[in-house]
N, C-alpha and C. Protein backbone atom coordinates (compact mmCIF):
# COMPACT_ATOMS: atom_id res chain seq x y z
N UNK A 1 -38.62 20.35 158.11
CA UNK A 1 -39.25 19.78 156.95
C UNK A 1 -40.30 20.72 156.37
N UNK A 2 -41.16 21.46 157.16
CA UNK A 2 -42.03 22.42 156.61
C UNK A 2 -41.24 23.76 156.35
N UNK A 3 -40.13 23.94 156.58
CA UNK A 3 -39.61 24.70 155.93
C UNK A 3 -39.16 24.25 154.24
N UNK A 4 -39.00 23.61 154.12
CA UNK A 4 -38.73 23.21 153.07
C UNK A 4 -39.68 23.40 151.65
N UNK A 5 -40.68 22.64 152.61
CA UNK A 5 -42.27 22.50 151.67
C UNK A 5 -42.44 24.02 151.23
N UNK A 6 -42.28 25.01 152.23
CA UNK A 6 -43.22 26.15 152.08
C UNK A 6 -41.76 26.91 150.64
N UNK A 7 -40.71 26.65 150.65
CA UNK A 7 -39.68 26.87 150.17
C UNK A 7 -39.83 26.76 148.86
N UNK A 8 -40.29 25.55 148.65
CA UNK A 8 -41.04 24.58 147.49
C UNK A 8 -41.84 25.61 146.65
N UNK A 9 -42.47 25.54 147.46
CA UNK A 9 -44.02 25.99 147.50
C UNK A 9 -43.97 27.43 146.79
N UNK A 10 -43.03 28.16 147.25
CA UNK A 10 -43.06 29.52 147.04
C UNK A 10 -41.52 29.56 145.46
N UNK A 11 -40.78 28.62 145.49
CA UNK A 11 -40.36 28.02 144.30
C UNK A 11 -40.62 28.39 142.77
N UNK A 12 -42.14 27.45 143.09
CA UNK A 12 -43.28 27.35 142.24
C UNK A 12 -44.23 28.06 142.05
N UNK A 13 -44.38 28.96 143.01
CA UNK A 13 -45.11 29.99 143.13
C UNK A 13 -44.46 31.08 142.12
N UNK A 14 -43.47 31.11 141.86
CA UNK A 14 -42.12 32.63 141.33
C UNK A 14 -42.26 31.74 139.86
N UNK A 15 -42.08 30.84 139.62
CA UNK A 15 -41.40 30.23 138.57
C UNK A 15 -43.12 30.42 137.82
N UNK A 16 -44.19 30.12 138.44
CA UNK A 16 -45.61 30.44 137.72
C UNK A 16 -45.98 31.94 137.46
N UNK A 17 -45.50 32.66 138.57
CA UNK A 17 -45.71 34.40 137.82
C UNK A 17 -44.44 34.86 136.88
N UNK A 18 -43.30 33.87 136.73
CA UNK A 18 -42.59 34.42 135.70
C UNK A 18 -43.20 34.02 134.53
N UNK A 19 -43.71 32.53 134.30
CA UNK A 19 -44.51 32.50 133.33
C UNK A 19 -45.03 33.01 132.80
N UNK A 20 -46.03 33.49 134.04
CA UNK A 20 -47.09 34.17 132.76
C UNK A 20 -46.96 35.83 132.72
N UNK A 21 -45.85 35.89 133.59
CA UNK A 21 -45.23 37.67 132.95
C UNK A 21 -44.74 37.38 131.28
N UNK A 22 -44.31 36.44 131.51
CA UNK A 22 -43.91 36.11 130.04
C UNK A 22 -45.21 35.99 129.07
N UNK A 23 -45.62 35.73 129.48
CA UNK A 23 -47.52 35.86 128.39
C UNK A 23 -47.68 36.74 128.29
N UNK A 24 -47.82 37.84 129.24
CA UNK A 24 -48.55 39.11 129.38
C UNK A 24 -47.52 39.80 128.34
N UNK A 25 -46.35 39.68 128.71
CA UNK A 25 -45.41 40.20 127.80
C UNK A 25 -45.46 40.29 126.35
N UNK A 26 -45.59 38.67 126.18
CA UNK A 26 -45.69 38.64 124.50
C UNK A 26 -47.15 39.30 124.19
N UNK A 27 -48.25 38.93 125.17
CA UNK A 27 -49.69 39.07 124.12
C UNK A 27 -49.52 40.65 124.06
N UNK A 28 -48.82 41.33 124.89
CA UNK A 28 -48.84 42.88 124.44
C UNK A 28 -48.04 43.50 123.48
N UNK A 29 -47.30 42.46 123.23
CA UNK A 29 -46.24 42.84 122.22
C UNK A 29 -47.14 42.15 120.91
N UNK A 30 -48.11 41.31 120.77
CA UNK A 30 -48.22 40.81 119.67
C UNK A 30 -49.89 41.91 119.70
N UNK A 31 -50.47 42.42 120.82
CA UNK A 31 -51.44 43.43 120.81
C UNK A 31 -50.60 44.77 119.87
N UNK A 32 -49.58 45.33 120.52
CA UNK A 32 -48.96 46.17 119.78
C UNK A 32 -48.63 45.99 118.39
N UNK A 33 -48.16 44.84 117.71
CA UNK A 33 -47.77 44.91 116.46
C UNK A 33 -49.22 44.63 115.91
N UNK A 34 -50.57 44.37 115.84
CA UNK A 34 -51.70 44.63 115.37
C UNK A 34 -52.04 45.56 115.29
N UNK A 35 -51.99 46.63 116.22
CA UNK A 35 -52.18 47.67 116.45
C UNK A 35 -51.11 48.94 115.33
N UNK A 36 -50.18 48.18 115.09
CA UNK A 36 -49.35 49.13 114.17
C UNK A 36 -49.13 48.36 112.56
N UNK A 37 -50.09 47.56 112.56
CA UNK A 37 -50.18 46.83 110.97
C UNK A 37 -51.96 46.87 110.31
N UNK A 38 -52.47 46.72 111.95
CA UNK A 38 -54.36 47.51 111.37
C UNK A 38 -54.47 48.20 110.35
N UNK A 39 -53.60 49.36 110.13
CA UNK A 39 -54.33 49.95 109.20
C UNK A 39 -53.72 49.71 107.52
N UNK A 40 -52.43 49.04 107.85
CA UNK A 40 -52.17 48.71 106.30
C UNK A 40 -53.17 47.55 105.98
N UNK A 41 -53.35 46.77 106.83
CA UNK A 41 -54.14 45.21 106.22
C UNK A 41 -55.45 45.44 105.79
N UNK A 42 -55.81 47.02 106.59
CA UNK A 42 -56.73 47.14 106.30
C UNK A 42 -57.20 47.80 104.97
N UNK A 43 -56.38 48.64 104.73
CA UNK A 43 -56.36 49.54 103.47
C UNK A 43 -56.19 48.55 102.42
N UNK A 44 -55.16 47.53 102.27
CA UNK A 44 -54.84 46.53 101.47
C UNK A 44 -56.17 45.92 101.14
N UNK A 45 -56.98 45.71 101.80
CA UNK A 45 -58.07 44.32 102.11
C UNK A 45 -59.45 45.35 100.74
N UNK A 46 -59.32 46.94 101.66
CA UNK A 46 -59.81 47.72 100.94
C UNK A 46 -60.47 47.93 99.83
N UNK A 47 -58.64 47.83 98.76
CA UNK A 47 -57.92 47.83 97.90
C UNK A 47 -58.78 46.92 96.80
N UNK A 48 -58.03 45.76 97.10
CA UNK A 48 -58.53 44.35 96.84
C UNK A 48 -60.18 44.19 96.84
N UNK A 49 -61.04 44.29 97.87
CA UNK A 49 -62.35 44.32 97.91
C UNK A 49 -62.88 45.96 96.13
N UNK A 50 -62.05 46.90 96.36
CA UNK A 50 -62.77 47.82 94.95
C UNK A 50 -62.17 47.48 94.23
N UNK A 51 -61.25 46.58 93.73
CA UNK A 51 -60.96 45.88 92.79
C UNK A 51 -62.01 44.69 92.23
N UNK A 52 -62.50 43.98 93.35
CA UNK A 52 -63.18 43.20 93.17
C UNK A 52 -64.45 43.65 92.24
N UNK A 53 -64.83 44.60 93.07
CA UNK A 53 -66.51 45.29 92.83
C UNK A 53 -66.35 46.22 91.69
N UNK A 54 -65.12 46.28 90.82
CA UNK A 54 -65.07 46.79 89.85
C UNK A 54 -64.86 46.19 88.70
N UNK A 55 -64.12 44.75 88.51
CA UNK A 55 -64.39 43.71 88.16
C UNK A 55 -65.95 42.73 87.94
N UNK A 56 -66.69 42.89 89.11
CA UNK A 56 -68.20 42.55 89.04
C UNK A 56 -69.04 43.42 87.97
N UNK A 57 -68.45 45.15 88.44
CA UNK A 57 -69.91 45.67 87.40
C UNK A 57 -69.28 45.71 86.48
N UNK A 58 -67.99 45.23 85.72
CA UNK A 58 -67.40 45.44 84.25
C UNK A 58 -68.01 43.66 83.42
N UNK A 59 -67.94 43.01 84.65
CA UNK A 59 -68.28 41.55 83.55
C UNK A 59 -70.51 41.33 83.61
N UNK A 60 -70.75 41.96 84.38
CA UNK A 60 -72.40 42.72 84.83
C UNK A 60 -72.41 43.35 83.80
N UNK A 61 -71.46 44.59 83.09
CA UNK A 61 -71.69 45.23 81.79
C UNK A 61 -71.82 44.71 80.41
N UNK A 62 -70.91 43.40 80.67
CA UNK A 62 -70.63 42.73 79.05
C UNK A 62 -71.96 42.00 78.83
N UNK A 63 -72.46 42.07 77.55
CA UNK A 63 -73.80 41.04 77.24
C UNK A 63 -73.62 39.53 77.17
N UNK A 64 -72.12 39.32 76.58
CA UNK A 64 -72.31 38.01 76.51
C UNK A 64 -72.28 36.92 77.86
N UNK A 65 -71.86 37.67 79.23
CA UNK A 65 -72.24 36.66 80.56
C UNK A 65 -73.66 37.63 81.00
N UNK A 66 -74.31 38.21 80.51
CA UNK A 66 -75.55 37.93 80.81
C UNK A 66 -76.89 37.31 80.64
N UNK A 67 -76.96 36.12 81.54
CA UNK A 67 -77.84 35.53 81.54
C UNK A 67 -78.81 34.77 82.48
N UNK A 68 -79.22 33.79 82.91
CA UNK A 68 -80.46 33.61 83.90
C UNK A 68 -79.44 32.94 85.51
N UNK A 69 -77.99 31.97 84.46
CA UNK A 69 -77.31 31.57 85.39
C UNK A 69 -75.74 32.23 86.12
N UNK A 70 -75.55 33.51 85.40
CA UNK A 70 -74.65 34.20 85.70
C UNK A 70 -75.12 35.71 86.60
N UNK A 71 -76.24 36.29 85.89
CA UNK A 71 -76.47 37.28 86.72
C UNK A 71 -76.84 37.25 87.92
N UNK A 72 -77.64 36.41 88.76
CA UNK A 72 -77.67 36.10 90.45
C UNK A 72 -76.27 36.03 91.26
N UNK A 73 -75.62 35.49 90.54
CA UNK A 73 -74.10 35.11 90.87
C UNK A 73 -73.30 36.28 90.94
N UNK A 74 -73.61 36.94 89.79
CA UNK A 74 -72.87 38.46 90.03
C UNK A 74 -73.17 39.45 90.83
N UNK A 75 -74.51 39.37 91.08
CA UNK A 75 -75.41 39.95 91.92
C UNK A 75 -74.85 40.01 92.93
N UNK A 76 -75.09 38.59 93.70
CA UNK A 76 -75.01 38.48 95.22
C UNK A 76 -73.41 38.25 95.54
N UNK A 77 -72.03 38.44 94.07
CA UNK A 77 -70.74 38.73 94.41
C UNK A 77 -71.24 40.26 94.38
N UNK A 78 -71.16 41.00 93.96
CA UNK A 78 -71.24 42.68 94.60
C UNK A 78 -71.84 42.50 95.66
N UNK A 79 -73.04 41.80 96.19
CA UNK A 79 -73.67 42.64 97.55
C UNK A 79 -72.40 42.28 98.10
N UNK A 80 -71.81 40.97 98.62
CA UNK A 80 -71.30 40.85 99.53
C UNK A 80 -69.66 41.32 99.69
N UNK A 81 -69.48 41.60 98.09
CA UNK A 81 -68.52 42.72 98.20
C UNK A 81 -68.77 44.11 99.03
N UNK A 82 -69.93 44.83 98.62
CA UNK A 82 -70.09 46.29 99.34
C UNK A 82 -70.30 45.73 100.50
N UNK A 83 -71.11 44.76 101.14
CA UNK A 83 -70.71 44.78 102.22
C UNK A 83 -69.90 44.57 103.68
N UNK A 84 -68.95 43.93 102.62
CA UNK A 84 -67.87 43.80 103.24
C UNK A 84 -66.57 45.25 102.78
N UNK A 85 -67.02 45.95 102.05
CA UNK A 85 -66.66 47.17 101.89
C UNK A 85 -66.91 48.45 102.76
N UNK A 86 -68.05 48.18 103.15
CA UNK A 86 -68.79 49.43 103.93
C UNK A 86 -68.11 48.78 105.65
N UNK A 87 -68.25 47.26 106.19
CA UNK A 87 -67.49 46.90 107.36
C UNK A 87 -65.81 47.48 107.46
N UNK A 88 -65.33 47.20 105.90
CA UNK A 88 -63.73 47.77 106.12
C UNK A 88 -63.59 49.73 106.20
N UNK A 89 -64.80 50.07 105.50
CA UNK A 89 -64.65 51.97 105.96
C UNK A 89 -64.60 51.73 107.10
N UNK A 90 -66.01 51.16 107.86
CA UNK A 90 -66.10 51.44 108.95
C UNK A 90 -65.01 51.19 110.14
N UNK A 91 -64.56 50.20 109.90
CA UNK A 91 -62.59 49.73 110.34
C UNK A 91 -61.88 51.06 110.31
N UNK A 92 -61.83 51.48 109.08
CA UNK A 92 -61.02 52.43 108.56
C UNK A 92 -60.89 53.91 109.01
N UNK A 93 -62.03 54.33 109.64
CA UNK A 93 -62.48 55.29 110.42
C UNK A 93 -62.04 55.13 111.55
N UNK A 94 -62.38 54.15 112.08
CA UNK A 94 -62.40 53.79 113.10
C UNK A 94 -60.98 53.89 113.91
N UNK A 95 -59.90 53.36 112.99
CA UNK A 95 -58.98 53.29 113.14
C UNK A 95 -57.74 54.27 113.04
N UNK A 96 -58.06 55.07 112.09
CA UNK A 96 -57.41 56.77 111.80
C UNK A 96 -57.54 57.84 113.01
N UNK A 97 -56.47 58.01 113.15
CA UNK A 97 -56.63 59.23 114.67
C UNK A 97 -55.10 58.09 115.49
N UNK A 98 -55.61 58.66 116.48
CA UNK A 98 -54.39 58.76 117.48
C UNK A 98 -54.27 57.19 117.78
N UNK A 99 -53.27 57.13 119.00
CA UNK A 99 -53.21 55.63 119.93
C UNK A 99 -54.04 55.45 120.53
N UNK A 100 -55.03 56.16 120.62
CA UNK A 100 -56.01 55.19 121.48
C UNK A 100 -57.29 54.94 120.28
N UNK A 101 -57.16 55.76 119.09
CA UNK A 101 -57.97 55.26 118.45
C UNK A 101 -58.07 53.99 117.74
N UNK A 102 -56.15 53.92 117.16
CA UNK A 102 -56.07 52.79 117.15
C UNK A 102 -56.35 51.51 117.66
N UNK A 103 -56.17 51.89 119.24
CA UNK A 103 -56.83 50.59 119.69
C UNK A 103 -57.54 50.04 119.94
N UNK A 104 -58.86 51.03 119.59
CA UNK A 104 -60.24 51.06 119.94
C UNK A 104 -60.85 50.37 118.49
N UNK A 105 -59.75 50.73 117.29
CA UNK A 105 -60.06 50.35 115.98
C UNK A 105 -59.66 48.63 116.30
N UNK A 106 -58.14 48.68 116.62
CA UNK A 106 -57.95 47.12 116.35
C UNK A 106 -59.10 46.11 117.11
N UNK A 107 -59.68 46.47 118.68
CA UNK A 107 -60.72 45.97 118.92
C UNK A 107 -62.04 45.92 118.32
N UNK A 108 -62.39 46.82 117.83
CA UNK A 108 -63.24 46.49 116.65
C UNK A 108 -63.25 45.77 115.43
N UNK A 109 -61.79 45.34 115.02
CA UNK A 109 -61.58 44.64 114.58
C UNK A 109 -61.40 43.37 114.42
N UNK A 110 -61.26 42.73 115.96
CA UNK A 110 -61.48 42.09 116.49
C UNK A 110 -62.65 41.25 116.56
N UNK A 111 -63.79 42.24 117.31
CA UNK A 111 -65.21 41.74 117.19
C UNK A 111 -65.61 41.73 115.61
N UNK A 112 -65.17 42.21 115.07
CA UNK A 112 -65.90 41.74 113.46
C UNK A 112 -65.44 40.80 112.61
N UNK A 113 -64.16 40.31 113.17
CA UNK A 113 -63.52 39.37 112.36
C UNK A 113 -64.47 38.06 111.93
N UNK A 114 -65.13 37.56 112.75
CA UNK A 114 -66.31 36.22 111.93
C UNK A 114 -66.97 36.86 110.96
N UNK A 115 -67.96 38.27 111.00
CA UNK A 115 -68.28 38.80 110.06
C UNK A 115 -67.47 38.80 108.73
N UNK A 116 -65.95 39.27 108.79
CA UNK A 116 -65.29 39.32 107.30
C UNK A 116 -64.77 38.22 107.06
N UNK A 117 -64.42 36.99 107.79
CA UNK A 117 -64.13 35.68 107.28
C UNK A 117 -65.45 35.37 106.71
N UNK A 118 -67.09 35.87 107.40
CA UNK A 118 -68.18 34.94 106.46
C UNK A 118 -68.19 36.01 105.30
N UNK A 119 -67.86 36.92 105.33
CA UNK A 119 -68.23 37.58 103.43
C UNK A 119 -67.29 37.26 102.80
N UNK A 120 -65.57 36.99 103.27
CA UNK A 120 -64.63 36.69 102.78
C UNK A 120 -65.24 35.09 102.03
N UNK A 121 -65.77 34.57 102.51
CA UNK A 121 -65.99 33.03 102.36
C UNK A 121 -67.19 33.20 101.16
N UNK A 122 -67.92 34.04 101.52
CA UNK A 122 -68.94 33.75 100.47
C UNK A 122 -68.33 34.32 99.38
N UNK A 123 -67.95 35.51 99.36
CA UNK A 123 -67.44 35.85 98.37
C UNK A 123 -66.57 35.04 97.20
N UNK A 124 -65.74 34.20 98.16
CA UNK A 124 -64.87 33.22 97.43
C UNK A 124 -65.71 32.02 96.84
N UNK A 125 -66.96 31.75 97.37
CA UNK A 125 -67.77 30.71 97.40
C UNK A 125 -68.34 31.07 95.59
N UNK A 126 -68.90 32.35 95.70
CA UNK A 126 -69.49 33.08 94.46
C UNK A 126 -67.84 33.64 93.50
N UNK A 127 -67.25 33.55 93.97
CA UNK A 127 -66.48 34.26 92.80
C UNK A 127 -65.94 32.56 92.04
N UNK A 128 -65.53 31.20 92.95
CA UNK A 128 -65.82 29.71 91.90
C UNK A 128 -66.80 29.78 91.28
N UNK A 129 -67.89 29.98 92.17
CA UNK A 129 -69.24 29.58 91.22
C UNK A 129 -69.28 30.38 89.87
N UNK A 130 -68.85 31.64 89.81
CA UNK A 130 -68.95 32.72 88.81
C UNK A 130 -68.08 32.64 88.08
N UNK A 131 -66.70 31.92 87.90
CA UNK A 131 -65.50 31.02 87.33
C UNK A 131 -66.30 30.15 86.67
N UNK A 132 -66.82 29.00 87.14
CA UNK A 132 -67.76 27.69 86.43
C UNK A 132 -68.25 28.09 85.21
N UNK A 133 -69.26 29.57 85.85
CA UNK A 133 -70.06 29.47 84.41
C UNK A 133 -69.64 30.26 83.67
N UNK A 134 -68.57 30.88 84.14
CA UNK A 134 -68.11 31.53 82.52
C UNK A 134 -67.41 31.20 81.59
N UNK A 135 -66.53 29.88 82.45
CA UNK A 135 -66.15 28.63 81.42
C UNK A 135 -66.84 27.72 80.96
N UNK A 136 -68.12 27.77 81.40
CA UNK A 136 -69.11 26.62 80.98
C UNK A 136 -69.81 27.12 79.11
């Protein structure tokens, strides 16, 4: 009978490290394909962010949205454009060079991600608000 148990035992034991070979498996496979899409998302994000901040100082240039309730708004959409511009160089650097730089980039990428979801957010927060009043 204790043969059995230990039989069991060791069963369940195989069937739990195939599991999570199977984890280890995928999270490196889904580590790897970050690692080989980092730098387009990043360049893209880039892209999009000096688009943005070029858009800000062109409607910042026109007289007729300047005024007491539009210019703060435009304001604090550029800061948090550049600075979420100057976080994606720094990505961007970071990330150019070899395989291990890459991966040293995608981890850095990693740790900064709350950072660019909160400028991503404000940004979006200020670019409605900056919609409102230019239809207002």
């Amino acid at each position: 009978m204790a043969g059995v148990v230990e039989v069991l035992g060791v069963v369940a034991a195989v069937s739990q490290l195939t599991k999570y070979g199977f984890e280890i498996v995928s999270e490196i496979s889904e580590f790897s394909k970050e690692i080989r899409e980092a730098p387009h998302r990043i360049n893209r994000l880039n892209s999009l962010v000096q688009d943005f901040i070029s858009l800000t100082k062109s409607i910042k240039a026109q007289p007729c949205y300047q005024d007491a309730f539009t210019d703060p708004i435009i304001a604090t959409c550029a800061l948090e454009a550049e600075a979420l511009r100057k976080v994606l160089q720094k990505l961007s650097i970071a990330i150019g060079g070899g395989k291990m730089a890459k991966m040293r980039g995608v981890v850095l990428l990693n740790r900064k991600e709350r950072e660019i979801a909160r400028l991503l957010d404000s940004i979006e927060r200020c670019k409605s608000t900056m919609h409102i009043c230019l239809l207002s």
